[in-house]
N, C-alpha and C. Protein backbone atom coordinates (compact mmCIF):
# COMPACT_ATOMS: atom_id res chain seq x y z
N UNK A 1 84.47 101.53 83.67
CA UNK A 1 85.61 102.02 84.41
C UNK A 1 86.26 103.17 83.64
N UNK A 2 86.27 104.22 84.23
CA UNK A 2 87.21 105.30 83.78
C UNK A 2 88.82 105.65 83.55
N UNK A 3 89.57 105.43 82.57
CA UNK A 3 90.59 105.11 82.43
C UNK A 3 91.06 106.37 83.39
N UNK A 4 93.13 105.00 83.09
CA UNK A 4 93.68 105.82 83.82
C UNK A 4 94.67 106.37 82.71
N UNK A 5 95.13 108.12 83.12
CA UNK A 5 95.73 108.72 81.80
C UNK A 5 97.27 109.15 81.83
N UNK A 6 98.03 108.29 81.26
CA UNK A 6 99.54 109.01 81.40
C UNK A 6 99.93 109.96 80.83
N UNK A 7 100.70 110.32 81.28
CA UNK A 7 101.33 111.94 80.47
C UNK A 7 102.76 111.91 81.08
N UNK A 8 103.37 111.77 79.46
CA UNK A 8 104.56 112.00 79.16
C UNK A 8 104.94 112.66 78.29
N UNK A 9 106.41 113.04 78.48
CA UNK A 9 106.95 114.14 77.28
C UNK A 9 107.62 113.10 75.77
N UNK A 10 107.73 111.97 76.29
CA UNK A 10 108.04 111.26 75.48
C UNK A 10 107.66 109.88 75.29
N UNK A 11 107.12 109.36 73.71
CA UNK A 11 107.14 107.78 74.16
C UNK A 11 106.86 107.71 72.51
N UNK A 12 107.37 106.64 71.90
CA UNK A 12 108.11 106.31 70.79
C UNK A 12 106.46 106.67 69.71
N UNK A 13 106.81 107.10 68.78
CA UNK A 13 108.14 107.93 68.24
C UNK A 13 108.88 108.81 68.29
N UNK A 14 108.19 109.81 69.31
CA UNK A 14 109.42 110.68 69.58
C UNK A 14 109.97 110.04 70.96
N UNK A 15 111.25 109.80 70.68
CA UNK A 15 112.43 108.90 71.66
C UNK A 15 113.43 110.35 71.46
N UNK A 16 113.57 110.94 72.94
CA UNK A 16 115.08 111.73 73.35
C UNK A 16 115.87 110.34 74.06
N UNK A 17 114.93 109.62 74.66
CA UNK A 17 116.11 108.94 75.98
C UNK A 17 115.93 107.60 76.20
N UNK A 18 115.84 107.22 77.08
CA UNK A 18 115.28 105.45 77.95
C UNK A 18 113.73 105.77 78.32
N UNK A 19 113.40 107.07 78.39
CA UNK A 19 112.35 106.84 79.20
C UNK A 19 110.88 106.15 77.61
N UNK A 20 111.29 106.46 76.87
CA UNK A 20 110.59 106.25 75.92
C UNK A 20 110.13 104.73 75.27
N UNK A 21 111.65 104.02 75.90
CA UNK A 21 111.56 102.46 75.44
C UNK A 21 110.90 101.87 76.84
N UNK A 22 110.83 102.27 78.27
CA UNK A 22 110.58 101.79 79.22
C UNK A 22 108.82 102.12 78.96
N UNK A 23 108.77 103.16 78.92
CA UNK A 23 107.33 103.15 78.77
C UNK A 23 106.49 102.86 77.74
N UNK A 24 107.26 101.93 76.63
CA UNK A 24 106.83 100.89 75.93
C UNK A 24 106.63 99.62 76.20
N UNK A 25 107.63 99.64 77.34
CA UNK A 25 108.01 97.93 77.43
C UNK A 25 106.53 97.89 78.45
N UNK A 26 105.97 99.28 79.02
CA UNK A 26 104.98 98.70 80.28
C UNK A 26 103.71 98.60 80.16
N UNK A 27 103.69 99.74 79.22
CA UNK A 27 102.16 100.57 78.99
C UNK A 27 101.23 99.82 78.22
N UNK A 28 101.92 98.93 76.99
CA UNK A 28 100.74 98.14 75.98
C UNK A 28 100.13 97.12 77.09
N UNK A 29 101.31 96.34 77.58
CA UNK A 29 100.68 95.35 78.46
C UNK A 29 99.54 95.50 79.17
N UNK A 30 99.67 97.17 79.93
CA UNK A 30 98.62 97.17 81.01
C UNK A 30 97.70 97.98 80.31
N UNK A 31 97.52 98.44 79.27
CA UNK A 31 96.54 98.81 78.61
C UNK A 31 95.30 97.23 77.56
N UNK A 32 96.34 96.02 78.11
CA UNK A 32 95.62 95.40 77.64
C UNK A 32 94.57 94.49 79.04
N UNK A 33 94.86 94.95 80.52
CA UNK A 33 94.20 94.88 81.52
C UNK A 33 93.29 96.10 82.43
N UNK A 34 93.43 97.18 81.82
CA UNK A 34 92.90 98.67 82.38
C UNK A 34 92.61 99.27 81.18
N UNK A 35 91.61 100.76 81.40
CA UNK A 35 91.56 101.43 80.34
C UNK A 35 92.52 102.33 80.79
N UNK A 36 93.46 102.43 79.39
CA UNK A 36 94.23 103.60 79.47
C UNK A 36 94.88 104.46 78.25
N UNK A 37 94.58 105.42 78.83
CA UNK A 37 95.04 106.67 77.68
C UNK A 37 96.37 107.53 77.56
N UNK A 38 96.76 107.81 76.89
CA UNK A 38 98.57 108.39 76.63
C UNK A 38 98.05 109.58 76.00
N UNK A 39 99.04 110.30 76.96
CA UNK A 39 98.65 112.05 76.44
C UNK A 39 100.59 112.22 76.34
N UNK A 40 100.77 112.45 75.02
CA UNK A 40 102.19 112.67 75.02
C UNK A 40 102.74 113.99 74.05
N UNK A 41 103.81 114.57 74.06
CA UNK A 41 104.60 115.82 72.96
C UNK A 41 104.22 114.57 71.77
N UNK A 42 103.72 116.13 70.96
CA UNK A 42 103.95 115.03 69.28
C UNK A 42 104.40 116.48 68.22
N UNK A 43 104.26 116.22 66.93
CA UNK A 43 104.63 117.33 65.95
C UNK A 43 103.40 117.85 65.98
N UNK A 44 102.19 117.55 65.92
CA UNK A 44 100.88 118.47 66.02
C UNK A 44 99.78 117.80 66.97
N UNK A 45 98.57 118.20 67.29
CA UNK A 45 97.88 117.67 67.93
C UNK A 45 96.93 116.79 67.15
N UNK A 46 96.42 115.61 67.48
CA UNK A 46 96.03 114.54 67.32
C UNK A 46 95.70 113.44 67.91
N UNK A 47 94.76 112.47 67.24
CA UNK A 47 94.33 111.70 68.28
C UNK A 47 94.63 109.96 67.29
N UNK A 48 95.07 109.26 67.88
CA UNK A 48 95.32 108.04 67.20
C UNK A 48 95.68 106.57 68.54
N UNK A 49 95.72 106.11 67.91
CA UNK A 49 95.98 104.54 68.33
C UNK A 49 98.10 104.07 67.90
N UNK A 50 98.34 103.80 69.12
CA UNK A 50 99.86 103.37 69.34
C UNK A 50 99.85 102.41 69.87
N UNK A 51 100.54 101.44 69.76
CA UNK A 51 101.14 100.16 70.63
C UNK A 51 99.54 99.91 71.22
N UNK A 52 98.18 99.62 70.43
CA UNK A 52 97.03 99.52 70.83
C UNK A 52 96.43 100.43 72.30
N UNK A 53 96.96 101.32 72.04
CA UNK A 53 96.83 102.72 73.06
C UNK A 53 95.84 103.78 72.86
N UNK A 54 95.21 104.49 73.09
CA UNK A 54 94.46 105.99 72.65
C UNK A 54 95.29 107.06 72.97
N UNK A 55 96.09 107.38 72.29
CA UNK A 55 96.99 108.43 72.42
C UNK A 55 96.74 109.85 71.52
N UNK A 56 96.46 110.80 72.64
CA UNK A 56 96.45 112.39 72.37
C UNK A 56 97.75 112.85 72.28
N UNK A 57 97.94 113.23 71.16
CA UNK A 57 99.27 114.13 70.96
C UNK A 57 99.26 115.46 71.47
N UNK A 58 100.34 116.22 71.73
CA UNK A 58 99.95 117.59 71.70
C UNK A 58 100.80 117.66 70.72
N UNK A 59 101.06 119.46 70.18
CA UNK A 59 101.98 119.90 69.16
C UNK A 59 102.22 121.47 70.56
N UNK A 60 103.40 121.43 70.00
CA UNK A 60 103.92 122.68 70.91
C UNK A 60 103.30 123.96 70.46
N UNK A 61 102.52 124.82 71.26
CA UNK A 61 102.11 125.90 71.07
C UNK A 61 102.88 127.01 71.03
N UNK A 62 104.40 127.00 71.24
CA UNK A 62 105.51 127.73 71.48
C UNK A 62 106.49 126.82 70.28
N UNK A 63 107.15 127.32 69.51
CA UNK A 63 108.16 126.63 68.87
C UNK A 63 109.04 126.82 69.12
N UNK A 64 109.79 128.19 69.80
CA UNK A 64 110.99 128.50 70.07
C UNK A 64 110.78 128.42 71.93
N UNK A 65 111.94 128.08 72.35
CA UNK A 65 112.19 128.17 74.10
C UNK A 65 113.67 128.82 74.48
N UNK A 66 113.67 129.75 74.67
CA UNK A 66 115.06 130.10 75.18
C UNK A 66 115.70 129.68 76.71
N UNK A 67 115.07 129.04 77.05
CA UNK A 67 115.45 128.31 78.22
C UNK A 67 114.45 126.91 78.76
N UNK A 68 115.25 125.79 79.56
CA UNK A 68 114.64 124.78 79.43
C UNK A 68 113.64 124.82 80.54
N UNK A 69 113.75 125.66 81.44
CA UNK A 69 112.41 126.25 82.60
C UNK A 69 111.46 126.70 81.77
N UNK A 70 111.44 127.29 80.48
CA UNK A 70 110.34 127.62 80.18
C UNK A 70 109.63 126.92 79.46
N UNK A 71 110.51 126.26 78.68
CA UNK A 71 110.37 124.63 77.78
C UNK A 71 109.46 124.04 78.52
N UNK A 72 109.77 123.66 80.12
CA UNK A 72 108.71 122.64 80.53
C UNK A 72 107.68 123.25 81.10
N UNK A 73 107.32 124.71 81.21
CA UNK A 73 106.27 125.10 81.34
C UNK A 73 105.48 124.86 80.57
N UNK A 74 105.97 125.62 78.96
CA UNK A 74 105.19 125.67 77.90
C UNK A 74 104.65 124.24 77.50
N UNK A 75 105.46 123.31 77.75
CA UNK A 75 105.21 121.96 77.64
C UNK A 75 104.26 121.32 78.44
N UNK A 76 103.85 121.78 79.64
CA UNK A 76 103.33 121.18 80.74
C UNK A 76 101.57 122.04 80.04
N UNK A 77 101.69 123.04 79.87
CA UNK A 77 100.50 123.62 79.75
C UNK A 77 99.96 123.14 77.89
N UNK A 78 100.89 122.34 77.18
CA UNK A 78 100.36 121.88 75.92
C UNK A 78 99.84 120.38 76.54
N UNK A 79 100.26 119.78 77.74
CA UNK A 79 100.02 118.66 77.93
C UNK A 79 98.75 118.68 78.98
N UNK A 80 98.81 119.80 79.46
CA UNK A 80 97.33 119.99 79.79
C UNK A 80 96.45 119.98 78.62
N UNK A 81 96.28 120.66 77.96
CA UNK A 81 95.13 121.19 77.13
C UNK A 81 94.86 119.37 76.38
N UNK A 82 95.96 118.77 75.77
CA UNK A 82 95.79 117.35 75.76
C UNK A 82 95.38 116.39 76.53
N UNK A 83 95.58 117.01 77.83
CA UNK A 83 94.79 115.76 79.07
C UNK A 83 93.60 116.16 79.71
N UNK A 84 93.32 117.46 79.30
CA UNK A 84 91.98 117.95 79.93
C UNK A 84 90.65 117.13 78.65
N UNK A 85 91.30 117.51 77.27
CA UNK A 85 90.44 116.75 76.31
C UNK A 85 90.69 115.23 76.47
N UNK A 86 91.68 114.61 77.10
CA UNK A 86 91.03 112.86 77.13
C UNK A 86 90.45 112.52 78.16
N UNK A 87 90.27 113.25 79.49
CA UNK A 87 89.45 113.46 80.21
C UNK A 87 87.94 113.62 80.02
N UNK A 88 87.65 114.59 79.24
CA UNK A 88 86.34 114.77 78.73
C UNK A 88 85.69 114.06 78.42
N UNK A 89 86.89 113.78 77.08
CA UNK A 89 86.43 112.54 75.98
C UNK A 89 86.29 111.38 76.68
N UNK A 90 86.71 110.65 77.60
CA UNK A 90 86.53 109.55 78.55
C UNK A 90 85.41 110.11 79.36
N UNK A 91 85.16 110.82 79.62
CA UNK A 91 83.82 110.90 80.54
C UNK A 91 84.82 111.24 82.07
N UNK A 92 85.88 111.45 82.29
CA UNK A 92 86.26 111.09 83.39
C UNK A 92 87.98 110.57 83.63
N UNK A 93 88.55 110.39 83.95
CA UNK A 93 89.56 109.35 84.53
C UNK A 93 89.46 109.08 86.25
N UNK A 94 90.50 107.79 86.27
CA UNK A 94 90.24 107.06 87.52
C UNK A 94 91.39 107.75 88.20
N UNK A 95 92.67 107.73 87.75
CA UNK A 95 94.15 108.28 87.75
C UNK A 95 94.83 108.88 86.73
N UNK A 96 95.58 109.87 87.12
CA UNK A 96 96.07 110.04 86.46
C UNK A 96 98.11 109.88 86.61
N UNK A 97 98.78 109.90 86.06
CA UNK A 97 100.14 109.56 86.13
C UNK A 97 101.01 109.62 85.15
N UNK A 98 101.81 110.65 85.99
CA UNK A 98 103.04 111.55 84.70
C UNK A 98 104.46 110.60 85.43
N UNK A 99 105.06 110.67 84.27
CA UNK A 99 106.26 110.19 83.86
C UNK A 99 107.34 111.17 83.65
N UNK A 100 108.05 111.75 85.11
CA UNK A 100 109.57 112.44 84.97
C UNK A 100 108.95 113.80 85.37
N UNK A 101 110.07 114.25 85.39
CA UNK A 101 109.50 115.69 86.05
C UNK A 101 109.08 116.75 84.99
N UNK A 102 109.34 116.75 84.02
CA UNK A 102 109.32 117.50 82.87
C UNK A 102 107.67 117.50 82.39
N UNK A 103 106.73 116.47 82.83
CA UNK A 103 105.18 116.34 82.40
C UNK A 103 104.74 116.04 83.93
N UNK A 104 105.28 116.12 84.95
CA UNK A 104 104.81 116.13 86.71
C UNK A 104 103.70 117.39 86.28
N UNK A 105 104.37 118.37 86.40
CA UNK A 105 103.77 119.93 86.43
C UNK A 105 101.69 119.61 86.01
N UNK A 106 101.99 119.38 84.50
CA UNK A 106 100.49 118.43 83.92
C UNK A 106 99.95 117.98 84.86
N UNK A 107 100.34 116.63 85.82
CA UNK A 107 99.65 115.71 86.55
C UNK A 107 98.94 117.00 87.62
N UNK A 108 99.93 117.32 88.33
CA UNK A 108 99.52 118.22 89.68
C UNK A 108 98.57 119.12 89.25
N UNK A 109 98.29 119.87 88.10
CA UNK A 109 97.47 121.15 87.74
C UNK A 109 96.21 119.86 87.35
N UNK A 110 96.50 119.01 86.69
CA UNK A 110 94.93 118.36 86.18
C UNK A 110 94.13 117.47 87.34
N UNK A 111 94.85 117.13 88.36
CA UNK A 111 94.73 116.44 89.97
C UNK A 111 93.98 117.25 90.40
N UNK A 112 94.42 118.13 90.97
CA UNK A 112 93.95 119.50 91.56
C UNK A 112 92.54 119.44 90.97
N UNK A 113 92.23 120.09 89.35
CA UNK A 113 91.52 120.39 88.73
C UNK A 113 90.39 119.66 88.69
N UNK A 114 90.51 118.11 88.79
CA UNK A 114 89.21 117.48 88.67
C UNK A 114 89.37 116.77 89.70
N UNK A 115 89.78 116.83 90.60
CA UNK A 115 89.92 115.83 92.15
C UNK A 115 89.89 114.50 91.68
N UNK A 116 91.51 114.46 90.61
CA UNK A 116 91.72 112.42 90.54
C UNK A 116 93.16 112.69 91.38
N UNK A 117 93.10 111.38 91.58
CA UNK A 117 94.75 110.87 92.40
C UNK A 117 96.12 111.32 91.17
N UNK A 118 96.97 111.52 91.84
CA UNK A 118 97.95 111.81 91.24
C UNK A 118 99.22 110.46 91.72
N UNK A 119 99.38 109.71 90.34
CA UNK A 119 100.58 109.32 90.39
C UNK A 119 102.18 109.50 89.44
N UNK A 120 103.38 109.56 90.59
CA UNK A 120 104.01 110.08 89.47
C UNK A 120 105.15 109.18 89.53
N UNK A 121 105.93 108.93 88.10
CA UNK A 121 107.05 107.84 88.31
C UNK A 121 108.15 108.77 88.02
N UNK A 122 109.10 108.41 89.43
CA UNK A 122 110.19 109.01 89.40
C UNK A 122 111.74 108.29 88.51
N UNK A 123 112.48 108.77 87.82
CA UNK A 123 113.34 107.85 87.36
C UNK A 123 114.81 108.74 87.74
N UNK A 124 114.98 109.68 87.76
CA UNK A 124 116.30 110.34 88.23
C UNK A 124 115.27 111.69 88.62
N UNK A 125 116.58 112.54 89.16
CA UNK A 125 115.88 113.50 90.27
C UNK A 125 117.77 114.53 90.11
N UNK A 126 116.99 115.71 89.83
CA UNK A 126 117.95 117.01 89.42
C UNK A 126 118.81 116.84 90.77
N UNK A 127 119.07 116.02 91.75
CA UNK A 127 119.91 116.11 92.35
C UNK A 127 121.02 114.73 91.97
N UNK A 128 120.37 113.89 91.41
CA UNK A 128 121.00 112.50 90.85
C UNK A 128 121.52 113.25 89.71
N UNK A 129 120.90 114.23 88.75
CA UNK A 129 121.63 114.20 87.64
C UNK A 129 123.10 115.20 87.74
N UNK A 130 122.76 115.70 88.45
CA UNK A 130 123.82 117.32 88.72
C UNK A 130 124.68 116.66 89.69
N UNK A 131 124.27 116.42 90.81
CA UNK A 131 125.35 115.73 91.97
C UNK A 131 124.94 116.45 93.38
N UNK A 132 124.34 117.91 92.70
CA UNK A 132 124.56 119.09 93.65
C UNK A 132 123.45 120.28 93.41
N UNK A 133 122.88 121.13 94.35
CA UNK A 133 121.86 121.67 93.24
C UNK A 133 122.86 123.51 93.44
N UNK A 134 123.40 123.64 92.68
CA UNK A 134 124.63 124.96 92.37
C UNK A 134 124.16 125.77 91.78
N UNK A 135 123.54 125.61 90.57
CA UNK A 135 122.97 126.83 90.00
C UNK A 135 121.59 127.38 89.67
N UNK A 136 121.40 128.33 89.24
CA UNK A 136 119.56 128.64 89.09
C UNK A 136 119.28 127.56 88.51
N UNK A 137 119.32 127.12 87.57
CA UNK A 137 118.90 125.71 86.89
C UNK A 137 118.76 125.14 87.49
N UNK A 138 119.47 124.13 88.06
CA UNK A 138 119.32 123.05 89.50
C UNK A 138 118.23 123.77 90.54
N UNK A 139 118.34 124.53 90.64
CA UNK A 139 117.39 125.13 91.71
C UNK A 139 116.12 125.16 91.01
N UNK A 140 115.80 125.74 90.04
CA UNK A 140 114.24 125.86 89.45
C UNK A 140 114.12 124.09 88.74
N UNK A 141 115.15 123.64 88.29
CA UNK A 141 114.32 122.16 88.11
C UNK A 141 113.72 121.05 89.60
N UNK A 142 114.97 121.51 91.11
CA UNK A 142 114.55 120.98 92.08
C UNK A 142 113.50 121.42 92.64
N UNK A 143 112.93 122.74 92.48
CA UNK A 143 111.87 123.33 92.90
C UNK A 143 110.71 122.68 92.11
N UNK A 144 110.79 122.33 91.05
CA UNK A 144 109.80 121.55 90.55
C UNK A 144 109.46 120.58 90.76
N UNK A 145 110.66 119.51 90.98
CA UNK A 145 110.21 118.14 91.32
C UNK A 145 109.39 118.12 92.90
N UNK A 146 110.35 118.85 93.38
CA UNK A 146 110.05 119.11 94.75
C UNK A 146 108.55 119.40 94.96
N UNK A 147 107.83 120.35 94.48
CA UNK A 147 106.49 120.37 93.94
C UNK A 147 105.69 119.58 93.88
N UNK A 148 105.61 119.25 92.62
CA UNK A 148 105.10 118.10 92.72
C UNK A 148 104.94 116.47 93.46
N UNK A 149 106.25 116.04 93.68
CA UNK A 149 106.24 114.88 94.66
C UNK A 149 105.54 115.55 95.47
N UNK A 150 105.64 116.52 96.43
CA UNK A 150 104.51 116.51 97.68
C UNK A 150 103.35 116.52 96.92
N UNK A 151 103.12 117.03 96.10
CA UNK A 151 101.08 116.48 95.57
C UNK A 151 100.87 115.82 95.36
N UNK A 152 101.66 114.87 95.11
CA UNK A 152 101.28 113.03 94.26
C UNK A 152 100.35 112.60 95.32
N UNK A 153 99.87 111.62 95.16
CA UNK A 153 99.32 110.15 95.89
C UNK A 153 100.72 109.30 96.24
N UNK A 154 101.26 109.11 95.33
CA UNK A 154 102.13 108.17 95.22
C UNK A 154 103.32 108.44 94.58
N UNK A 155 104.45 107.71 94.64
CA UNK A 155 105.70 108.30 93.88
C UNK A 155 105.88 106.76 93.61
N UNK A 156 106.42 106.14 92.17
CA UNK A 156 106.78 105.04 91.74
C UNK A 156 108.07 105.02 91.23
N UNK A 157 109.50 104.34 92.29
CA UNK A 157 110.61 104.46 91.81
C UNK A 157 110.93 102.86 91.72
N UNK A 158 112.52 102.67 91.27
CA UNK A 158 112.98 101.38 91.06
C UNK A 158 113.83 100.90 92.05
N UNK A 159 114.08 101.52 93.24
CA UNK A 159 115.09 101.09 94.26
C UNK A 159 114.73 101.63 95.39
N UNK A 160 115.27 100.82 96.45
CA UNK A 160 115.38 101.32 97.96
C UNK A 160 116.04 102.81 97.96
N UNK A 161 116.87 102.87 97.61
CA UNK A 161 118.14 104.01 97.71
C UNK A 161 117.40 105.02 96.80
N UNK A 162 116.54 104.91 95.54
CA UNK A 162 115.74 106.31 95.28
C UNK A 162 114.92 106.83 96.38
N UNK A 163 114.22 105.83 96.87
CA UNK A 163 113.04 106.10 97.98
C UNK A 163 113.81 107.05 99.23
N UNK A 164 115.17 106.62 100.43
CA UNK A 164 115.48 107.01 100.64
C UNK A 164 115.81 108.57 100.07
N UNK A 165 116.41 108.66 98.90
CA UNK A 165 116.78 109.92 98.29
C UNK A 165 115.84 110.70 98.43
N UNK A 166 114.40 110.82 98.10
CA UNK A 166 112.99 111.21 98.15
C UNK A 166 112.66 111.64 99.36
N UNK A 167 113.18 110.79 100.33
CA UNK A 167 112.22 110.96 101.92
C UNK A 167 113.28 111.64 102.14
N UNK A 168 114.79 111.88 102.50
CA UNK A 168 115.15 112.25 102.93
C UNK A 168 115.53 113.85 101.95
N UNK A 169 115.88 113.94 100.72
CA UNK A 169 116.39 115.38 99.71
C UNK A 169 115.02 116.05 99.31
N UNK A 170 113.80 115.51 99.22
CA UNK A 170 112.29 116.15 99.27
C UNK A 170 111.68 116.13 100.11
N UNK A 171 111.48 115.72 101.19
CA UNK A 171 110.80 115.45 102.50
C UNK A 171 109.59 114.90 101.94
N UNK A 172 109.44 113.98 101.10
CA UNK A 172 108.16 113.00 100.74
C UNK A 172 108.09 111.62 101.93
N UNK A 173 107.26 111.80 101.84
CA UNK A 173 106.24 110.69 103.18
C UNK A 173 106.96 109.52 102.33
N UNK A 174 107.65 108.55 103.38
CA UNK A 174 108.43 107.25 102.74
C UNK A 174 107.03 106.69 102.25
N UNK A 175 106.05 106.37 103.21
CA UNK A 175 105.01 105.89 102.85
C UNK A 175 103.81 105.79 101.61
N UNK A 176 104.30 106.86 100.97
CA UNK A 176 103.54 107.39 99.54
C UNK A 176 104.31 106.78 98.51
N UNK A 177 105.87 106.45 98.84
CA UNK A 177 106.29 105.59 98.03
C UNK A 177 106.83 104.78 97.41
N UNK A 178 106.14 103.63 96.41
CA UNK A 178 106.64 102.28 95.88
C UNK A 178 107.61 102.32 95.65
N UNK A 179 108.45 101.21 95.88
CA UNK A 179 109.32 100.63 95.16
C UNK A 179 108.82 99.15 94.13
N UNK A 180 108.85 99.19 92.86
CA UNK A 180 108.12 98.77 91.71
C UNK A 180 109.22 98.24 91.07
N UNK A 181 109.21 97.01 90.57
CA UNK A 181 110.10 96.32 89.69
C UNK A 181 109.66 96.62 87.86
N UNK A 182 108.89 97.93 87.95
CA UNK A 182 108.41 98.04 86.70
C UNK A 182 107.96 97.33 85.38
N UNK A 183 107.02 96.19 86.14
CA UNK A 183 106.26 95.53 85.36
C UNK A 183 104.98 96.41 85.04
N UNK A 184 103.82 95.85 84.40
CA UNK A 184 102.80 96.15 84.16
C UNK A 184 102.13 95.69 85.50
N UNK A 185 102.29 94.47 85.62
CA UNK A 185 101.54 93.66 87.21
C UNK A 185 102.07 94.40 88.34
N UNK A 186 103.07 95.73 88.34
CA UNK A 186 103.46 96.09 89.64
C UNK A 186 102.44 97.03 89.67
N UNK A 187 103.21 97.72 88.61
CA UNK A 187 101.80 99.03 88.64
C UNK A 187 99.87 98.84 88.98
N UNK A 188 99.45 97.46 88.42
CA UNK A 188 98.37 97.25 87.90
C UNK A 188 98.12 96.93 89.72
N UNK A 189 99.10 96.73 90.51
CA UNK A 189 99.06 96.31 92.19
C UNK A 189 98.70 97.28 92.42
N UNK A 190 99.61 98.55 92.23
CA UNK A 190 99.26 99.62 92.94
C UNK A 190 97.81 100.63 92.80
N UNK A 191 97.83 100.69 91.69
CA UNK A 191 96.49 101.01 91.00
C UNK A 191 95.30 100.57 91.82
N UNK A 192 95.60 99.72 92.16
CA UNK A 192 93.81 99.12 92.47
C UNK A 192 93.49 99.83 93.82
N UNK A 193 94.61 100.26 94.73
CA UNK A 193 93.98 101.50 95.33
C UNK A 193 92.74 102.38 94.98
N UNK A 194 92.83 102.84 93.90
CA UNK A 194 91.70 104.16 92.99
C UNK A 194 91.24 103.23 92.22
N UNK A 195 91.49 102.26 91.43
CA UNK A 195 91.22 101.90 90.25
C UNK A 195 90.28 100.57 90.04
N UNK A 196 89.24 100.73 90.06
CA UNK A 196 88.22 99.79 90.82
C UNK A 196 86.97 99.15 89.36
């Protein structure tokens, strides 16, 4: 079976936020029922074992960002070059699935690229964080999410009222997506769609 490969901008040790402890609390578990690989930001590129994981680091190919639109470009295209090599190196993946909008960009360009499913977990959305989308910022981060959710397979949130938010502030197909109590066994449900 060809693993399935996450890509995130963060997951411990480098911790900015929550999203870093959540995708601890999920990922060992179901890496101990699926093959799966972690493509995440690190200080250089590398390949090692985490929380009994195969995790590809990237290292930023840009050190300086004068703005955070370009941050997650530059970021998205270091997390390619990291997920195109665990791809390889696996022979393949089954799925793939980014975590937040900031490593979405990754999923959709490497989807595309090798015709795997795209799943992506949503946890707030530039209109939850702002209130409002007012300035270029809000606008080029909603243009992104926006993006991407229509390419997914699937969108994986934690509530009724995100889903709504989605179908109705992105025009995403209600139907593409879960509402997940963010276990390992929720995800490992949904999965078996592709993941065979």
């Amino acid at each position: 079976m060809k693993p399935v490969i996450h890509i995130t901008w963060e997951y411990s040790p480098y911790v900015v936020g929550a999203l870093s402890q959540e995708l601890r609390r999920v990922l060992p578990p179901l890496a101990k029922t699926i093959p799966l690989v972690l493509v995440v930001k690190g200080d250089a590129d590398g390949v090692s074992v985490i929380d009994g994981i195969k995790t590809y680091k990237v290292g930023q190919s840009v050190r300086t960002s004068p703005h955070v639109l370009i941050y997650s470009h530059v970021l998205n295209l270091d997390l390619v070059r990291g997920a195109s090599t665990a791809v390889y190196d696996a022979g393949g993946a089954s799925l793939l699935h980014s975590h937040d909008w900031l490593s979405s960009l990754a999923g959709v360009y490497l989807a595309s690229h090798f015709g795997v499913p795209l799943v992506i977990s949503v946890y707030s959305t530039e209109i939850t964080r702002a209130h409002a989308i007012t300035s270029l910022l809000s606008m080029g981060i909603y243009d992104i999410e926006r993006h991407c959710f229509q390419r997914a397979e699937a969108l994986v949130v934690a509530s009724e009222e995100m889903k709504r938010h989605l179908t109705k502030d992105y025009g995403v197909d209600a139907g593409k997506v879960s509402v997940l109590k963010g276990t390992h066994a929720d995800l490992l449900g949904l999965y078996r769609r592709w993941v065979r």
